[in-house]
Each structure stands twice: as C-alpha cells, then as structure tokens.
C-alpha atoms as a PDB file:
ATOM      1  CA  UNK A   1      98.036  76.779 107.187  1.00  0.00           C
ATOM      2  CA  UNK A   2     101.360  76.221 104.874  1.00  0.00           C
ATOM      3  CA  UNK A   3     104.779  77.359 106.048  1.00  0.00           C
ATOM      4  CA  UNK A   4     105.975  79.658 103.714  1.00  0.00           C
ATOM      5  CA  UNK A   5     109.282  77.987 103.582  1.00  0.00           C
ATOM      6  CA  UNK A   6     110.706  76.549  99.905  1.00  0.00           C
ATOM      7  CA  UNK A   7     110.691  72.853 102.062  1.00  0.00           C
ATOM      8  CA  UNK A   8     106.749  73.566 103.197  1.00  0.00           C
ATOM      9  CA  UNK A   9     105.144  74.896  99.569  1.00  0.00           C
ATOM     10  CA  UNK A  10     107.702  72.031  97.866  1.00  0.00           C
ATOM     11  CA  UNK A  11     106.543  69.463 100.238  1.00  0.00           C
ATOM     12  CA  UNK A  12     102.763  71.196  99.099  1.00  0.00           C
ATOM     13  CA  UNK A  13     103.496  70.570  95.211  1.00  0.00           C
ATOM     14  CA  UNK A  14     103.971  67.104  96.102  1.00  0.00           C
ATOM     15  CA  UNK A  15     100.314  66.193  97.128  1.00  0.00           C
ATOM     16  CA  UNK A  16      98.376  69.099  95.222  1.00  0.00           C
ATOM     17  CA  UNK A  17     100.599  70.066  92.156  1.00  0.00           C
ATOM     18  CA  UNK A  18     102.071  66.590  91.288  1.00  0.00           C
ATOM     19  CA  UNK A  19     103.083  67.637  87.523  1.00  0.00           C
ATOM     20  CA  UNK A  20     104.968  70.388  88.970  1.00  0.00           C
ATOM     21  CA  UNK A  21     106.690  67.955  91.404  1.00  0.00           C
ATOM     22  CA  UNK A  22     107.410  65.382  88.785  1.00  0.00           C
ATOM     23  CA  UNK A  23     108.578  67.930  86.178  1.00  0.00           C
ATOM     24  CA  UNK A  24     111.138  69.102  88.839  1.00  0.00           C
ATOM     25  CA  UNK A  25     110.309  72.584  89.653  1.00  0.00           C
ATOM     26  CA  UNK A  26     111.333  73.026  93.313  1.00  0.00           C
ATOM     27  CA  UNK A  27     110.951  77.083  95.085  1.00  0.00           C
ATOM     28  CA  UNK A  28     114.111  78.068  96.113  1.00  0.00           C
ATOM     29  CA  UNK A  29     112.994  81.306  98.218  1.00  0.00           C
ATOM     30  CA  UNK A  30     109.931  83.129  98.714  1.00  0.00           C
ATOM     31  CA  UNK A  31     109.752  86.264 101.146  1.00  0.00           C
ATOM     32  CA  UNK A  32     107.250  89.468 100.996  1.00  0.00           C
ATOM     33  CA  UNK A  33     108.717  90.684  97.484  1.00  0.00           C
ATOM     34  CA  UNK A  34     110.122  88.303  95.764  1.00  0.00           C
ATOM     35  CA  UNK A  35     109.446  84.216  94.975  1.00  0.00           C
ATOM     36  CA  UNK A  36     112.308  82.242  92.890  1.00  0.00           C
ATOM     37  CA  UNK A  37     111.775  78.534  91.241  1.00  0.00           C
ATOM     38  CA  UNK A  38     114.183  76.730  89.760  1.00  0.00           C
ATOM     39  CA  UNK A  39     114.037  73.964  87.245  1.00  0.00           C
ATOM     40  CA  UNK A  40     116.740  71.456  85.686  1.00  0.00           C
ATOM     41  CA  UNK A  41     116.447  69.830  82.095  1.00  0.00           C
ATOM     42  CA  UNK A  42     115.735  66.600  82.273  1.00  0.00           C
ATOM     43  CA  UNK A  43     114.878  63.781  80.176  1.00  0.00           C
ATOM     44  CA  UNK A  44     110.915  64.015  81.713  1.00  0.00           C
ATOM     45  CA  UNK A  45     111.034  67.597  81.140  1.00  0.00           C
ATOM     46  CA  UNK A  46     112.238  68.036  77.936  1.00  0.00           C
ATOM     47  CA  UNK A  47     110.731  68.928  74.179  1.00  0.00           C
ATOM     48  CA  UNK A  48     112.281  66.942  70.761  1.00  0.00           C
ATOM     49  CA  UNK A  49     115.022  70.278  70.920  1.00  0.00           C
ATOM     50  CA  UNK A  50     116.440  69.199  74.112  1.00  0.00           C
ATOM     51  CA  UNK A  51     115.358  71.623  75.618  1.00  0.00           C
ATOM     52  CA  UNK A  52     113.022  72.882  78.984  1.00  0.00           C
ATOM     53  CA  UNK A  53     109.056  72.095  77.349  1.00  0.00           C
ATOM     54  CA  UNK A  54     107.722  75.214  77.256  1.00  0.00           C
ATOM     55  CA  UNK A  55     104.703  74.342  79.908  1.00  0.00           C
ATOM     56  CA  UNK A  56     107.389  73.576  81.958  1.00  0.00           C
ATOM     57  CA  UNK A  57     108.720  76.491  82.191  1.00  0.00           C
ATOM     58  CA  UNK A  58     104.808  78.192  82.485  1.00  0.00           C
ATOM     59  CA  UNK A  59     104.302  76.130  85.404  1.00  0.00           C
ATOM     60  CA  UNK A  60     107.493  77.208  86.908  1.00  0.00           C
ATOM     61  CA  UNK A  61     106.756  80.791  86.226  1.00  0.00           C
ATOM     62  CA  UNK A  62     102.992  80.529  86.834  1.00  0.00           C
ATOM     63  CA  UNK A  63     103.751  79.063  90.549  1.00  0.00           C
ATOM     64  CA  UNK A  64     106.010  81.835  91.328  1.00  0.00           C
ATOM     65  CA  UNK A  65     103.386  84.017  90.620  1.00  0.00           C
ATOM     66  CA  UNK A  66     100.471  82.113  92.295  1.00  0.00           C
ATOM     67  CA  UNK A  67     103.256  81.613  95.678  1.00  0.00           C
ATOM     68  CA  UNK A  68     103.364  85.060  96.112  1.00  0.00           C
ATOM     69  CA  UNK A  69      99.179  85.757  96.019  1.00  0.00           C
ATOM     70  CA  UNK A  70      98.679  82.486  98.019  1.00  0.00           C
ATOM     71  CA  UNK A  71     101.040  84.030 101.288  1.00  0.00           C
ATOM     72  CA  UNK A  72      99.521  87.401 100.978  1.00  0.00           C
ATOM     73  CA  UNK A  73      95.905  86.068 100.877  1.00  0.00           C
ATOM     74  CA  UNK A  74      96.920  83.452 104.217  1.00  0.00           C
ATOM     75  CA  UNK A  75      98.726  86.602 105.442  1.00  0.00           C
ATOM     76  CA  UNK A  76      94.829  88.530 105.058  1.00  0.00           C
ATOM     77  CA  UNK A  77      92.810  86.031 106.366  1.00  0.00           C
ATOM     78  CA  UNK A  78      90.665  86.855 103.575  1.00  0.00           C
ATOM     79  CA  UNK A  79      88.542  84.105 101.985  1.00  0.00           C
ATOM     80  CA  UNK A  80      89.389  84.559  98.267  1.00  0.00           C
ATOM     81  CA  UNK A  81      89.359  82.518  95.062  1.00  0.00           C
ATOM     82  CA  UNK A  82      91.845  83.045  92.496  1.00  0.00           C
ATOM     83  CA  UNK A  83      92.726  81.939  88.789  1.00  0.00           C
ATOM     84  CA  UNK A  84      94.341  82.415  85.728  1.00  0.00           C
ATOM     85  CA  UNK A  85      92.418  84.461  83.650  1.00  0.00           C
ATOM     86  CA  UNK A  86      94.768  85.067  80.676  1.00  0.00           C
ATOM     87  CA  UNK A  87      98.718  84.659  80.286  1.00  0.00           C
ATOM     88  CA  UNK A  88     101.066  85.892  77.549  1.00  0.00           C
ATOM     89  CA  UNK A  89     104.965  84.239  76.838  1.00  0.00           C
ATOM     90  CA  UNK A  90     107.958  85.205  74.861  1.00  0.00           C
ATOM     91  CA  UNK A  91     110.854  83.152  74.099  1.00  0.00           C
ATOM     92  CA  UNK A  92     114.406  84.539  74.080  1.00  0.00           C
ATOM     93  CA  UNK A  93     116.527  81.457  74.335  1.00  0.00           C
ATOM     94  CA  UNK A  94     116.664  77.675  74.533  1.00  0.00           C
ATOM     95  CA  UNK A  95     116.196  76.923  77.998  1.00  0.00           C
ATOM     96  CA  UNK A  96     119.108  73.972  79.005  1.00  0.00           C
ATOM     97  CA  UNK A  97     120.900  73.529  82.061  1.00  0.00           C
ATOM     98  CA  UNK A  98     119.432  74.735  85.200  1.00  0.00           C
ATOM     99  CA  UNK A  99     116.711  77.758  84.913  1.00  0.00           C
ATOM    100  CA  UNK A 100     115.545  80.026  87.991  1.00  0.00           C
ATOM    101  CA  UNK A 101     112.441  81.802  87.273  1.00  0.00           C
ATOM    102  CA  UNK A 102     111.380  84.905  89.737  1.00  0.00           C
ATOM    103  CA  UNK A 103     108.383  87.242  90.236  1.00  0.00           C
ATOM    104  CA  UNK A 104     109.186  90.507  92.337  1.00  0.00           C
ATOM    105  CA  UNK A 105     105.887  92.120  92.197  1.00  0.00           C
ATOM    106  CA  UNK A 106     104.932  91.067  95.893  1.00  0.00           C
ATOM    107  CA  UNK A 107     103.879  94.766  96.933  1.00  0.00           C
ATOM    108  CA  UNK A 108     101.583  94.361  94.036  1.00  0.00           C
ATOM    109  CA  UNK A 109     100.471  91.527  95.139  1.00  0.00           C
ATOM    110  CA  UNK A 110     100.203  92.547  98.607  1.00  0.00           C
ATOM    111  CA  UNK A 111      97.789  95.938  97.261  1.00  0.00           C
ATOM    112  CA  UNK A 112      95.851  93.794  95.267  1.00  0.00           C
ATOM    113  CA  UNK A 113      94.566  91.508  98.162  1.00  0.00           C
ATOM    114  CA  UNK A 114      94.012  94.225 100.805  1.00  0.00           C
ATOM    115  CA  UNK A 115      92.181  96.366  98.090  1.00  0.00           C
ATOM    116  CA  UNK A 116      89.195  93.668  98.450  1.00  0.00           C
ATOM    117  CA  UNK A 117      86.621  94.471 100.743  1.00  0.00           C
ATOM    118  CA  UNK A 118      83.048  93.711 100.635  1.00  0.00           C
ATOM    119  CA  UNK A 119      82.225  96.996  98.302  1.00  0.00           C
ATOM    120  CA  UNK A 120      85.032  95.792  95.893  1.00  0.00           C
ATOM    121  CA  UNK A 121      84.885  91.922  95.954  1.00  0.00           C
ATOM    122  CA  UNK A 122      86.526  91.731  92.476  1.00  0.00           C
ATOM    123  CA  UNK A 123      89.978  92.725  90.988  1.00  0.00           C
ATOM    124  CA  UNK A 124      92.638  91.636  88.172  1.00  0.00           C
ATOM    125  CA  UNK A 125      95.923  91.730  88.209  1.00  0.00           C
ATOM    126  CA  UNK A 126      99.082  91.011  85.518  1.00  0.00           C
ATOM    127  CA  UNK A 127     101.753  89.679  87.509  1.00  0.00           C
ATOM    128  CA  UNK A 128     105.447  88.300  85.468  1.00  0.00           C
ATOM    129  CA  UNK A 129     108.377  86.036  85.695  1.00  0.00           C
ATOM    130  CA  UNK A 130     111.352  85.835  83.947  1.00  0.00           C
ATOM    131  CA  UNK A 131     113.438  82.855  83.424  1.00  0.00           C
ATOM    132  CA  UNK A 132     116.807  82.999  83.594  1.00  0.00           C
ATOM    133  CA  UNK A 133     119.589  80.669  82.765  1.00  0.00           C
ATOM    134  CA  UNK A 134     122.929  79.834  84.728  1.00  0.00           C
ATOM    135  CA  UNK A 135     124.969  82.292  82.081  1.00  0.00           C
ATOM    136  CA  UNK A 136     122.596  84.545  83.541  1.00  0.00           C
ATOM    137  CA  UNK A 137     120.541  85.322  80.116  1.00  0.00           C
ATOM    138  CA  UNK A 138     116.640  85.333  80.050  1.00  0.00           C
ATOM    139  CA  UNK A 139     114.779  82.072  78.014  1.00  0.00           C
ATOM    140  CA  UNK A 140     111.142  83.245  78.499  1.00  0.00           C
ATOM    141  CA  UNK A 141     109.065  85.280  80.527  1.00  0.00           C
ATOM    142  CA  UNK A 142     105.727  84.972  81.331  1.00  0.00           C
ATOM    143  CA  UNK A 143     103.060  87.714  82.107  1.00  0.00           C
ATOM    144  CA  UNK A 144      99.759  85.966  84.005  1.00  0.00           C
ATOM    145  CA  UNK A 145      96.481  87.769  84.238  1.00  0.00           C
ATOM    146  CA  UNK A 146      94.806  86.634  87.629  1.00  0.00           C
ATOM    147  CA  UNK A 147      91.516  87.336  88.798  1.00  0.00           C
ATOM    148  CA  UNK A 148      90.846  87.907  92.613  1.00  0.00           C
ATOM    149  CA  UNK A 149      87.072  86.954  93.682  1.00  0.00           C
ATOM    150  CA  UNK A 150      86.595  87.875  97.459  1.00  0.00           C
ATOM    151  CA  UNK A 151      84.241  85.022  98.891  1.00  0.00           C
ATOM    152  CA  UNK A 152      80.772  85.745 101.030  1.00  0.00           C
ATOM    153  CA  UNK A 153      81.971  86.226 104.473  1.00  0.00           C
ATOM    154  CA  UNK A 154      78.464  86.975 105.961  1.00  0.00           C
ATOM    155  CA  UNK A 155      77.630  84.411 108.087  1.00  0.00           C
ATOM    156  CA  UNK A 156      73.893  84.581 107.324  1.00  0.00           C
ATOM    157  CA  UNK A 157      74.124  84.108 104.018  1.00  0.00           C
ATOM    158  CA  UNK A 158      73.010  80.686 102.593  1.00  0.00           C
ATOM    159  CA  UNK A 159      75.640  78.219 100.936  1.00  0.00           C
END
C-alpha cells in the first residue's frame, strides 16, 4: 500500500508515471481535502513559446486529481477501477517560472467512493485544478471527468 506522503506517491511516479517524473512534476502535499503539484519550466518541459507544454501542465493537474481518488479508494478498501472519461482546459496565462497546481474537492472525492456499493457499482465525477503561478495568477485549469467502476468482490464469481 503507498504512503500518502509527497516523498512516497513522488517516489511512485518514478516507476509507474515516468513522463510525469521526467517532465518534473513533483506533489508537494496531499491530505483528506486538498492535493498540490508543482512544476518548474524547463528546457524538457517546454513548448516553442517558452513556456510550460500544455500536457504538462494536464498531467500535473490530472495527477492531483487522480492523488486524491487513489487515497480515498486505499482508504475504502474498495476494489475499484478508475479513468479519465472526458477533460476540459482553459488557458489564462503563459505558464513560466514555477507553477503549483491544486484540487480541493477531496470530500467529493471521498462521497463519490463510499457511494459505491454493490447496487450502485458505477458513478462519474468532474473533479478541477487550477494552476497557479508564483505572482500568484492562474495559467490554466483543468476540469477531469472520471468514471468510478466498483470491481466483483464476490468470491464465487468466475474471473
């Protein structure tokens, strides 16, 4: 089971999310509302505008989305799948210099994942992140639509 400590799911991203590791995007905190990435322009990172790419900056806002499903699911004991089923951006400002992206919405990610149960094995959910920069203005923000599958926990049932 992973720690959720910014060194544990960083240490994760490492082995199982390598293009997040390489592009830079390290979490900085995580707790039972809130998870916070940050990421620094760099040259690996960058588009021809020197600037953050912008699927960068998704995967930095996508993972503090995803953080805050994957504790609450551990935190259930639940056996659930989860993806990505839609996601929408917007684009306020270059992104340069350091950029902290954050999703608050734990509690709804909290209701979402007790609310399965065997009679309702299925539910959506639009969680966001906004990216911020170190003047403190928002570059992007990112809405993601995930889908929640609750797996066959019968043990009679054939795989």
């Amino acid at each position: 089971i992973l720690e959720y400590t910014p060194a544990q799911i960083n240490r994760y991203t490492f082995f199982k999310l390598p293009s997040v590791w390489w592009c830079g995007i390290r979490v900085k905190e995580i707790n039972a509302q809130i998870c916070r990435a940050a990421v620094q322009l760099r040259w690996f990172n960058q588009n021809p505008f020197q600037s953050i790419f912008w699927a960068v900056q998704g995967m930095a806002a996508e993972l503090t989305t995803g953080m805050l499903l994957v504790r609450e699911i551990e935190k259930s004991n639940k056996k659930v799948s989860f993806l990505v089923l839609n996601n929408k951006a917007g684009f306020s400002k270059k992104a340069r210099g350091r950029i902290v992206f954050q999703c608050d919405q734990g509690k709804i990610a909290a209701e979402a994942i007790a609310s399965l149960s065997p009679e309702n094995k299925t539910r959506t959910l639009w969680l966001s992140s906004t990216g911020v920069d170190e003047q403190g203005d928002q570059v992007s923000h990112f809405e993601f639509e995930w889908t929640l599958l609750l797996k066959n926990t019968d043990s009679t049932a054939l795989n």
